[in-house]
Protein backbone atom coordinates (compact mmCIF):
# COMPACT_ATOMS: atom_id res chain seq x y z
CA UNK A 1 -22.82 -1.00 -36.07
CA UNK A 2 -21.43 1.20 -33.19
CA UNK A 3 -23.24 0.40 -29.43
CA UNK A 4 -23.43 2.98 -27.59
CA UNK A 5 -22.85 2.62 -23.93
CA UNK A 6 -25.01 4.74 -21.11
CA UNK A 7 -22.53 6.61 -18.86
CA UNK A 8 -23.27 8.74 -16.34
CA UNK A 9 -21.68 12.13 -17.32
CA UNK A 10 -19.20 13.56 -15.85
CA UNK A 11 -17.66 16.95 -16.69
CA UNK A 12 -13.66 16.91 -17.24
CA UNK A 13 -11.41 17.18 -14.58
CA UNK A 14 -14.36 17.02 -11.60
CA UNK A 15 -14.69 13.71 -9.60
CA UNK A 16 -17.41 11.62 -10.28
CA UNK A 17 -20.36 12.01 -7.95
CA UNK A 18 -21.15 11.10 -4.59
CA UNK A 19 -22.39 8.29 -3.71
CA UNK A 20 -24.42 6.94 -0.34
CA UNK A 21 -21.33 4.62 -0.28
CA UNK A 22 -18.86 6.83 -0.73
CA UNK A 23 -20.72 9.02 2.31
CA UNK A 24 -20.33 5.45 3.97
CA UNK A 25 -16.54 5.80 4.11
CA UNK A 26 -15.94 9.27 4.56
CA UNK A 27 -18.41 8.95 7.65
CA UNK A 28 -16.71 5.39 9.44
CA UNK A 29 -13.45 7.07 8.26
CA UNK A 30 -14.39 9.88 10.51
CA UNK A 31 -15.51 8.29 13.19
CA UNK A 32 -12.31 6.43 13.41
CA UNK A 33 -9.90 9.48 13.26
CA UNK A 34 -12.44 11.45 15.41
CA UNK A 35 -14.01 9.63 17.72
CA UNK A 36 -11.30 8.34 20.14
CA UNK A 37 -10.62 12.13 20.14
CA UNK A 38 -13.88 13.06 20.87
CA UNK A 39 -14.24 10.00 24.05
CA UNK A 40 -10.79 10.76 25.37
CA UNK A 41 -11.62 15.15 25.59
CA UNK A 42 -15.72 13.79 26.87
CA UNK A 43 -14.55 11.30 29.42
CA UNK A 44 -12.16 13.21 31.03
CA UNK A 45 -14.52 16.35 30.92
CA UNK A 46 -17.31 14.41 32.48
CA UNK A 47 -15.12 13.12 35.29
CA UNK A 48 -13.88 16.90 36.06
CA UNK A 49 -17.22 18.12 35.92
CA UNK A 50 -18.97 15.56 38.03
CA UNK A 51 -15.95 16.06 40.83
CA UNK A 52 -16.74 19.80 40.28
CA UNK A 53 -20.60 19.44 40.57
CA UNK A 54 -19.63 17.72 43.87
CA UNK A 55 -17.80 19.73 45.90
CA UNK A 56 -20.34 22.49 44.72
CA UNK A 57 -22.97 20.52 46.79
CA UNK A 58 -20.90 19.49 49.55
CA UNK A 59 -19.91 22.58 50.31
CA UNK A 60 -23.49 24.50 49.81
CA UNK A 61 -21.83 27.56 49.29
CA UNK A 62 -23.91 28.42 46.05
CA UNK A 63 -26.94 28.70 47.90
CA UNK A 64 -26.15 31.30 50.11
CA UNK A 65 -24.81 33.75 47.23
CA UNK A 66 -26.10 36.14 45.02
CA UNK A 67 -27.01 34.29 41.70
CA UNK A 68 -25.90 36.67 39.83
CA UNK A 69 -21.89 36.58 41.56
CA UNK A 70 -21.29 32.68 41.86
CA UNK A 71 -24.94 30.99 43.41
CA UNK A 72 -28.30 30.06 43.18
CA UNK A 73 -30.59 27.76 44.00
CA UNK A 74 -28.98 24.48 42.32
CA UNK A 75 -25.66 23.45 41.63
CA UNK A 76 -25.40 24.47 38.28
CA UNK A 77 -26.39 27.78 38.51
CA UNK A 78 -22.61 28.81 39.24
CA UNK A 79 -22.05 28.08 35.35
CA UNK A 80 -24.37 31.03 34.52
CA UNK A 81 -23.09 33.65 37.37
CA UNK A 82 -20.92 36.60 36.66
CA UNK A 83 -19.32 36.82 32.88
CA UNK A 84 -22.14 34.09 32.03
CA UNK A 85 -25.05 36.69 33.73
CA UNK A 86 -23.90 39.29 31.19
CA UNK A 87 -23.74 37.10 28.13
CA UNK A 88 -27.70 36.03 29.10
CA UNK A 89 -28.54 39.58 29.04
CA UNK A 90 -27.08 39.94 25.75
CA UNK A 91 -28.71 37.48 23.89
CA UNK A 92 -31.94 38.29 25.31
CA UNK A 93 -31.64 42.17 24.84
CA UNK A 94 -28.85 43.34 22.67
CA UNK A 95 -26.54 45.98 23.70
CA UNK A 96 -26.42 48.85 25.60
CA UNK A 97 -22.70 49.98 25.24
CA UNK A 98 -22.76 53.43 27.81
CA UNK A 99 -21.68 53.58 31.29
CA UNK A 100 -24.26 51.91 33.28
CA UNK A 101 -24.88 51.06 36.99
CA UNK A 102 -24.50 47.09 37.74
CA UNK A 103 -28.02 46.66 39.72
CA UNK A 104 -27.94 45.71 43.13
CA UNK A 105 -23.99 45.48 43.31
CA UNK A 106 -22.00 45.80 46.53
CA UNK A 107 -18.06 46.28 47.19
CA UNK A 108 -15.44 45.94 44.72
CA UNK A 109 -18.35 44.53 41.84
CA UNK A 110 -19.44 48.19 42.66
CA UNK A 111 -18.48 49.53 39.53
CA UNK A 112 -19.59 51.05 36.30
CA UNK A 113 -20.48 47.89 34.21
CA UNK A 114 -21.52 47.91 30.91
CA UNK A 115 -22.83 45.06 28.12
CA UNK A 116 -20.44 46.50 25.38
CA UNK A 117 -17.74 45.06 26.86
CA UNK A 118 -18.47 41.04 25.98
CA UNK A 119 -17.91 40.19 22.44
CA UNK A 120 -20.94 39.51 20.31
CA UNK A 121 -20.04 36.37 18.61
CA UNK A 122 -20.92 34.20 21.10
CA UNK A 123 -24.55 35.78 22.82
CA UNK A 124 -25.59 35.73 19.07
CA UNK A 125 -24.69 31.59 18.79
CA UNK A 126 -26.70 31.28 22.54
CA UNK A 127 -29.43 33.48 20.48
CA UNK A 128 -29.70 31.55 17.44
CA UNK A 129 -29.27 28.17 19.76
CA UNK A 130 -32.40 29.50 21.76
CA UNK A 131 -34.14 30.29 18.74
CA UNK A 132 -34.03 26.81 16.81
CA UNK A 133 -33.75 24.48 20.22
CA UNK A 134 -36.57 26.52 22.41
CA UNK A 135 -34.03 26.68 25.07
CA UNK A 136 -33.55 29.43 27.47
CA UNK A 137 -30.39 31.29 27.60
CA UNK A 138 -28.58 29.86 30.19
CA UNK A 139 -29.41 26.35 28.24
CA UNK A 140 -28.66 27.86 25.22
CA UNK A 141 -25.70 28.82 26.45
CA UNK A 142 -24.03 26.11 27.78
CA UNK A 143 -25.35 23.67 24.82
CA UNK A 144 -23.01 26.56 22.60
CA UNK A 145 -20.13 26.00 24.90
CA UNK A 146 -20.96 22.73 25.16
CA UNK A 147 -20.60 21.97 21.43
CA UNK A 148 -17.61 24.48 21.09
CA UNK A 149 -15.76 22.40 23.38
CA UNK A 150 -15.58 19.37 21.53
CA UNK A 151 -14.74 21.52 18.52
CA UNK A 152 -11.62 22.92 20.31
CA UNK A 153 -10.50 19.39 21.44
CA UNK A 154 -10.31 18.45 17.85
CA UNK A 155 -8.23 21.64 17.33
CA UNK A 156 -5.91 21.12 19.61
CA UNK A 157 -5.55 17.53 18.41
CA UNK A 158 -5.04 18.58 14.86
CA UNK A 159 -2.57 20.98 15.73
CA UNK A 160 -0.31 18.54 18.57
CA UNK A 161 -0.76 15.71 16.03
CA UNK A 162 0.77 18.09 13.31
CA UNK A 163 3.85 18.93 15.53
CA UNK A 164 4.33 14.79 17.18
CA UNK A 165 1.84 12.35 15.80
CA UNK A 166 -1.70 11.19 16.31
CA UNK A 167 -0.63 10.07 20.25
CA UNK A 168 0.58 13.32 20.75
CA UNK A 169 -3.15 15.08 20.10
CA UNK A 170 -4.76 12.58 22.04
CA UNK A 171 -2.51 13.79 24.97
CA UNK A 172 -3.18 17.33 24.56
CA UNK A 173 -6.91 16.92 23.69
CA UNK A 174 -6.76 14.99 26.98
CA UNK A 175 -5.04 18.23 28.14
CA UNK A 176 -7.47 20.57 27.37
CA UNK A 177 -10.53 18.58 29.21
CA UNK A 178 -7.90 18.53 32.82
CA UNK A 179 -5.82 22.33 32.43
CA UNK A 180 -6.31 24.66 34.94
CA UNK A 181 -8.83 27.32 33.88
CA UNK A 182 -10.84 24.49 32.44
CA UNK A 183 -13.74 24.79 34.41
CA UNK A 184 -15.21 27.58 32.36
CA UNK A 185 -15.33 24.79 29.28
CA UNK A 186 -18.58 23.90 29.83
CA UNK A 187 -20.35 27.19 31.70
CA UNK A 188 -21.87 30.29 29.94
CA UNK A 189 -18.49 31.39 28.92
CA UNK A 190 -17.06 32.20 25.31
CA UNK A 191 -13.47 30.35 26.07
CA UNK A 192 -14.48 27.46 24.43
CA UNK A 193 -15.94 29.10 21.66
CA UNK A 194 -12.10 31.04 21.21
CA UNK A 195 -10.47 28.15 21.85
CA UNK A 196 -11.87 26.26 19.07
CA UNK A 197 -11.66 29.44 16.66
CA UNK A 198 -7.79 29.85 17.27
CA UNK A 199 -6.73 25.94 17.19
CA UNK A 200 -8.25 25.73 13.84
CA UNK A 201 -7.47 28.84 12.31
CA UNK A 202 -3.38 27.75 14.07
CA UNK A 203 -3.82 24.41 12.07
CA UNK A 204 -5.15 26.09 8.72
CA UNK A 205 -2.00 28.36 9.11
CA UNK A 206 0.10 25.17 9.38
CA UNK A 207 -1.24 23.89 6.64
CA UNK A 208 -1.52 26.53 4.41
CA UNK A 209 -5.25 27.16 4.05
CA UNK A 210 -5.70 30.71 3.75
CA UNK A 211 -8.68 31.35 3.36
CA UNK A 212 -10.12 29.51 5.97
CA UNK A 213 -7.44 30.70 8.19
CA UNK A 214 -8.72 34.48 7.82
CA UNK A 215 -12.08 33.75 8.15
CA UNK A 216 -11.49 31.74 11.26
CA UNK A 217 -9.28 34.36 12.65
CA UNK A 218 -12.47 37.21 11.60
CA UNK A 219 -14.98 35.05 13.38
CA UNK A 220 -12.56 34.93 16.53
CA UNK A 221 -11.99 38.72 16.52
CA UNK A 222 -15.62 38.68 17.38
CA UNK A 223 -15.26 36.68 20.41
CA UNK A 224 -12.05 38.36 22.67
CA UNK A 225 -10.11 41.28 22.39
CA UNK A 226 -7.31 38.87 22.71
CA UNK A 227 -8.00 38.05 19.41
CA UNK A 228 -5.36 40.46 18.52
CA UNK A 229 -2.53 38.18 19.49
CA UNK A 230 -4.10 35.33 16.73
CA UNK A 231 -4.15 38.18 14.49
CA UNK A 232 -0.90 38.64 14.81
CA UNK A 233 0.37 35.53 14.77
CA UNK A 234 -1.70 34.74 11.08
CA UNK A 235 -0.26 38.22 9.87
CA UNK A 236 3.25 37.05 10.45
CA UNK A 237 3.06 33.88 8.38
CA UNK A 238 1.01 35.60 5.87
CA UNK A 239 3.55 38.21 5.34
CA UNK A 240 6.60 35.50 5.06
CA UNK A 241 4.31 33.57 2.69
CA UNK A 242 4.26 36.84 0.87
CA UNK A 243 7.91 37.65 1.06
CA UNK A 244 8.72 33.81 -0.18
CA UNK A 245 5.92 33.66 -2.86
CA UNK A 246 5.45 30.08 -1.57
CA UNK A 247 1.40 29.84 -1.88
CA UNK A 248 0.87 33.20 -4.59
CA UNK A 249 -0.49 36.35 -3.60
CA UNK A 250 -3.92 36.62 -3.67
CA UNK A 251 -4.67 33.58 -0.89
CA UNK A 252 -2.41 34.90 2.22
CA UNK A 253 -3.01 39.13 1.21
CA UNK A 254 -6.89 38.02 1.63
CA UNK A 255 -6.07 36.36 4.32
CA UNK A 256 -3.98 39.45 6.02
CA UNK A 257 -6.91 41.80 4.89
CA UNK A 258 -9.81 39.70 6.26
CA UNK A 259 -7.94 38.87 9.64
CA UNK A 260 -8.62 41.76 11.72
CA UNK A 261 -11.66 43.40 10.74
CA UNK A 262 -14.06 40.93 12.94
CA UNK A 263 -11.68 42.72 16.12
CA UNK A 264 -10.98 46.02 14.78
CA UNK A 265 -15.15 46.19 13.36
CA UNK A 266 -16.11 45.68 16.80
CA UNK A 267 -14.13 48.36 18.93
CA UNK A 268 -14.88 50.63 16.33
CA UNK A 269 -18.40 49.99 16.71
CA UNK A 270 -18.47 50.19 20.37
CA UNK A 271 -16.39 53.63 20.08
CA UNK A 272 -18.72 55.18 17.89
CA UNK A 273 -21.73 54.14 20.01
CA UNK A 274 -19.86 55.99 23.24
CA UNK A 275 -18.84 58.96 20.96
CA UNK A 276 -14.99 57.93 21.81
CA UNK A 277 -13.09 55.59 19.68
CA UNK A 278 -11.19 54.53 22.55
CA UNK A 279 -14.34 54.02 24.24
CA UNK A 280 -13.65 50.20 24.06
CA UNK A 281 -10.69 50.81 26.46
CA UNK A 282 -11.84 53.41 28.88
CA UNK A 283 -14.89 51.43 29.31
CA UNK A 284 -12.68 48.09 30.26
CA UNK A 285 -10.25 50.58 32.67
CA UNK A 286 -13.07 52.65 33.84
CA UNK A 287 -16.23 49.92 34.15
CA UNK A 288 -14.45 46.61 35.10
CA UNK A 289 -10.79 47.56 36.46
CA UNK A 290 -9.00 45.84 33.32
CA UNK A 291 -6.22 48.24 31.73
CA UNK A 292 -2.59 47.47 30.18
CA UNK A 293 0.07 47.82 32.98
CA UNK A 294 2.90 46.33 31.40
CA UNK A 295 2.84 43.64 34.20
CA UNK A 296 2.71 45.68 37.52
CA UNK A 297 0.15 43.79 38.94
CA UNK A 298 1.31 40.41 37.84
CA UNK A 299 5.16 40.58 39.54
CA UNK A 300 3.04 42.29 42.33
CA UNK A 301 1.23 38.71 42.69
CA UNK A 302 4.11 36.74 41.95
CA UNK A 303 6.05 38.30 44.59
CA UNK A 304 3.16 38.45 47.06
CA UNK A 305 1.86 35.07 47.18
CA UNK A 306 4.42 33.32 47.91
CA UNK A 307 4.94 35.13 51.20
CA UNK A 308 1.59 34.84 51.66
CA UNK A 309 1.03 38.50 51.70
CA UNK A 310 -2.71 39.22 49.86
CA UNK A 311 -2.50 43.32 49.77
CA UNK A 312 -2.76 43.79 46.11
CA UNK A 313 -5.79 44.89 44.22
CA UNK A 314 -9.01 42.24 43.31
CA UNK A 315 -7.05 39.52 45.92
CA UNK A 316 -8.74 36.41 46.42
CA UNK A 317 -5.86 34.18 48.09
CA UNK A 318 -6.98 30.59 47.13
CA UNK A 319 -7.40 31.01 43.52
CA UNK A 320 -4.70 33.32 43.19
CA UNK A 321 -2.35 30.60 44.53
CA UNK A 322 -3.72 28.50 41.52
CA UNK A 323 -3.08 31.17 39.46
CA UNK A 324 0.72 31.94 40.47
CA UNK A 325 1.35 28.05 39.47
CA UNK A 326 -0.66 28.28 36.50
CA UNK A 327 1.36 31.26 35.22
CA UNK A 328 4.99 29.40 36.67
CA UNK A 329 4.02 26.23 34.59
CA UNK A 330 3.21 28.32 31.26
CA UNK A 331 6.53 29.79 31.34
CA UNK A 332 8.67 26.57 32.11
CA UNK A 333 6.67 24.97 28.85
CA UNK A 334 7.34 27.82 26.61
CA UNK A 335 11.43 27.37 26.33
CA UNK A 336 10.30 23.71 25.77
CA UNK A 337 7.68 24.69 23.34
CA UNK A 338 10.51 26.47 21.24
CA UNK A 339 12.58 23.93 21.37
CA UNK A 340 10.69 21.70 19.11
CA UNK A 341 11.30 24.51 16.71
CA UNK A 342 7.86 25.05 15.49
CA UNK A 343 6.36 27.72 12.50
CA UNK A 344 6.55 31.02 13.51
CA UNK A 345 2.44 31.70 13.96
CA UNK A 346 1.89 29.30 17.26
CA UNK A 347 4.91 31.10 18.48
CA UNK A 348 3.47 34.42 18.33
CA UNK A 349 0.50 33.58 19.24
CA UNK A 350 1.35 31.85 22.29
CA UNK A 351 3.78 34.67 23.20
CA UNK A 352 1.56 37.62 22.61
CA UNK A 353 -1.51 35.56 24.53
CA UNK A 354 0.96 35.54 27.32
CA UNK A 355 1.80 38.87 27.19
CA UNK A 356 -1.63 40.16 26.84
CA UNK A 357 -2.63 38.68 29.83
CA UNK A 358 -0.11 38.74 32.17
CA UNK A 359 0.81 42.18 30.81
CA UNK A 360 -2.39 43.36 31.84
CA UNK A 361 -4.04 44.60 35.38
CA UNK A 362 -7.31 42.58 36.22
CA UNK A 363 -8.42 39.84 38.53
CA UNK A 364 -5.55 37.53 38.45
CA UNK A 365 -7.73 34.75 39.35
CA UNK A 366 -9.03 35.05 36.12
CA UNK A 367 -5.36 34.24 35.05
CA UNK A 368 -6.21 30.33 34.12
CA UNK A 369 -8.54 30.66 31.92
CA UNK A 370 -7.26 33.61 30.27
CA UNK A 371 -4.52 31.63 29.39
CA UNK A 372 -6.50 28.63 27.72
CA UNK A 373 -6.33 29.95 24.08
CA UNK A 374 -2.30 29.34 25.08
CA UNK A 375 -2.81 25.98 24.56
CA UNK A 376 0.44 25.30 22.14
CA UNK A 377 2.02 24.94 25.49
CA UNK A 378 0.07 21.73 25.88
CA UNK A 379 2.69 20.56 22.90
CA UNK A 380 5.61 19.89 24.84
CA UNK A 381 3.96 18.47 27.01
CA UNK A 382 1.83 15.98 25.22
CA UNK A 383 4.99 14.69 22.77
CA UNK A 384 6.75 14.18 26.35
CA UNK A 385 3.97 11.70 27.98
CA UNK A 386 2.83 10.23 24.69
CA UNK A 387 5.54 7.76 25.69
CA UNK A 388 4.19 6.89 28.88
CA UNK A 389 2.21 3.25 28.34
CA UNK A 390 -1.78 3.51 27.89
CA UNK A 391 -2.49 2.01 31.41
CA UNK A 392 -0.18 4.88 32.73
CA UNK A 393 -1.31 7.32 30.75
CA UNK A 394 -5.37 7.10 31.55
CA UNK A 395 -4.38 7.11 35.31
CA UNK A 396 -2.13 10.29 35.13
CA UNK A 397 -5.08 12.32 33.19
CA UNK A 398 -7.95 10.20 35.21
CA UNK A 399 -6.59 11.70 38.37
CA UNK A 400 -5.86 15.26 37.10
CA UNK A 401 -9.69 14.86 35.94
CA UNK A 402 -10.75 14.62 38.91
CA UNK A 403 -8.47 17.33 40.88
CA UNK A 404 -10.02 19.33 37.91
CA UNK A 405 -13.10 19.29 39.44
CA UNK A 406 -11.29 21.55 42.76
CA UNK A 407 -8.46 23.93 41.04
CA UNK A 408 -10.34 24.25 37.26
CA UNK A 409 -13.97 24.39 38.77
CA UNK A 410 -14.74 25.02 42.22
CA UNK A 411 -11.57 27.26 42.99
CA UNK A 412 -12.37 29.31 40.09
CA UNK A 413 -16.14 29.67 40.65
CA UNK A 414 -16.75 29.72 44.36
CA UNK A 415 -13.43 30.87 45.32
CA UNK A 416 -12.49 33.08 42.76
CA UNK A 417 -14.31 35.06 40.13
CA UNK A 418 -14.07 33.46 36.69
């Protein structure tokens, strides 16, 4: 007589199926790879944003400024002002993209601003966010960053710890909470958002995702116009992929094809709601004072500031200072950057993000935070310190943490215009 066992069935070649144990370890094996990333990006944020939040109230400047351009009535407000008062108006309203008057705007700010030219991806995460939570949009807002931020820490982390080991991303996640420009992490700002776009679509590059890399780099192309550079950078090692039939065809062409269209879909829209498909542009040159220079302005800075001559266009001395060293220290780490010899994609993306921005005429004490999605440059860097002892190491990033709080935040926000 034959017995015949009970067996769960399971279709050929498919693993068997999931069990609340197996979620078990995949969860605490999470936590462990994840979490001390995750503390080491939130502790040192917290720190920089609670020295920031200080010197905001010590000095009271906020509440004697337009909330709108860098005030209000508490503290916090900055994080909504400017960029972050545009991106409000977006998710509550949609877009307007014509020519239109900024309300109530005095001196230089007295120009022809326009919605149209803020990406969409981000107001429609604070609208959805306000739409589930109940939040407002400056809550919504900063609960998107917020999130995004931790999301770009493990980015960077992923990609350091593919170039020097798990120390290594802990370093440059570390990085990422203290870098100049870092202020605008946690304010009603998309960087984060980019940020965590580009490290992961960098990393699925590295490591030969594909697909995920082109949707990634679609998604970001809906966030900045410096999008282009990451682009770039995923159409190079696409087209050597293709060249070395190393991962097949059809993965890296859809890849290639999928890339660009969030970036190019948007200026195209924009152009064909101004009836100019350069619209995009003229609107940037025309409404905000950004246009392509090839670098006039920037060797105008760097050869200003140090003789403390402030003559140039949009100067605002303090943060401009920051900016000069920010801009110094980003070219000393690229040459150590190549050194390590890395793929070809970070490389391009790094060096077109550098020359977008520094190619380009606009408030140069925007410069830091421009140059966040630059943040292979934290590389280097973090393979160099991950030697340094743990004891040594929390004090060297506890005490840039808190100096955050003055040349990330408060130079940047009340000194500057982020």
């Amino acid at each position: 007589m034959t017995t015949l066992l009970k067996t769960t069935p399971v279709a050929d070649g498919l693993p068997p199926p999931r069990t609340p144990a197996g979620r078990g370890r995949r969860l605490r094996a999470a936590v462990r790879r994840h979490g001390p990333v995750l503390a080491v990006y939130g502790v040192l944020k917290l720190v920089g944003f609670g020295s920031f939040m200080y010197l905001l109230d010590s000095a009271g400047d906020f509440r004697r400024k337009n909330p709108r351009f860098g005030g209000g009535a508490h503290t916090w407000d900055v994080l909504g002002t400017w960029d972050g008062w545009w991106y409000q108006q977006i998710a509550l309203h949609g877009y307007h993209p014509r020519l239109v008057p900024v309300p109530g705007a005095t001196g230089l700010i007295d120009l022809q601003g326009n919605s149209a030219a803020f990406f969409p991806l981000y107001p429609a995460l604070m609208r959805v966010a306000m739409e589930v939570t109940g939040l407002g949009p400056f809550g919504a807002g900063l609960l998107v960053s917020v999130v995004a931020s931790f999301a770009a820490a493990l980015g960077v982390f992923a990609v350091a710890e593919w170039f020097g080991g798990r120390r290594a991303g802990l370093v440059a996640a570390g990085l990422w909470a203290v870098w100049p420009g870092s202020g605008v992490e946690w304010a009603v700002y998309s960087d984060s958002l980019y940020v965590a776009l580009a490290a992961w679509a960098l990393y699925a590059v590295l490591t030969r995702r594909w697909l995920t890399a082109g949707v990634l780099t679609f998604a970001a192309g809906l966030n900045r116009p410096t999008a282009g550079a990451l682009v770039a950078a995923l159409a190079w090692a696409a087209l050597v992929a293709l060249r070395r039939r190393e991962d097949g065809v059809a993965r890296p062409l859809t890849a290639l094809l999928v890339a660009p269209v969030g970036l190019l879909g948007y200026l195209g829209w924009v152009g064909h709601r101004m009836g100019d498909y350069g619209g995009y542009f003229r609107l940037q040159s025309g409404a905000w004072g950004h246009e392509f220079d090839y670098g006039a302005q920037t060797l105008d800075v760097l050869t200003s500031v140090p003789v403390g001559h402030f003559g140039y266009l949009f100067a605002l001395p303090f943060a401009d200072v920051i900016g000069v060293g920010v801009v110094l220290l980003d070219l000393a780490l690229l040459p150590l950057l190549l050194r390590l010899r890395p793929p070809a994609a970070p490389v391009v993306h790094t060096v077109l993000t550098l020359a977008l921005v520094l190619g380009s005429q606009q408030y140069f004490a925007n410069v830091s935070r421009y140059l966040l999605p630059a943040f292979p440059l934290f590389v280097p860097l973090a393979v160099a310190l991950r030697r340094l002892s743990l004891p040594y190491l929390c004090l060297l990033l506890g005490i840039a943490a808190l100096a955050s709080g003055s040349y990330a935040g408060y130079a940047l926000f009340e000194l500057g215009v982020p």
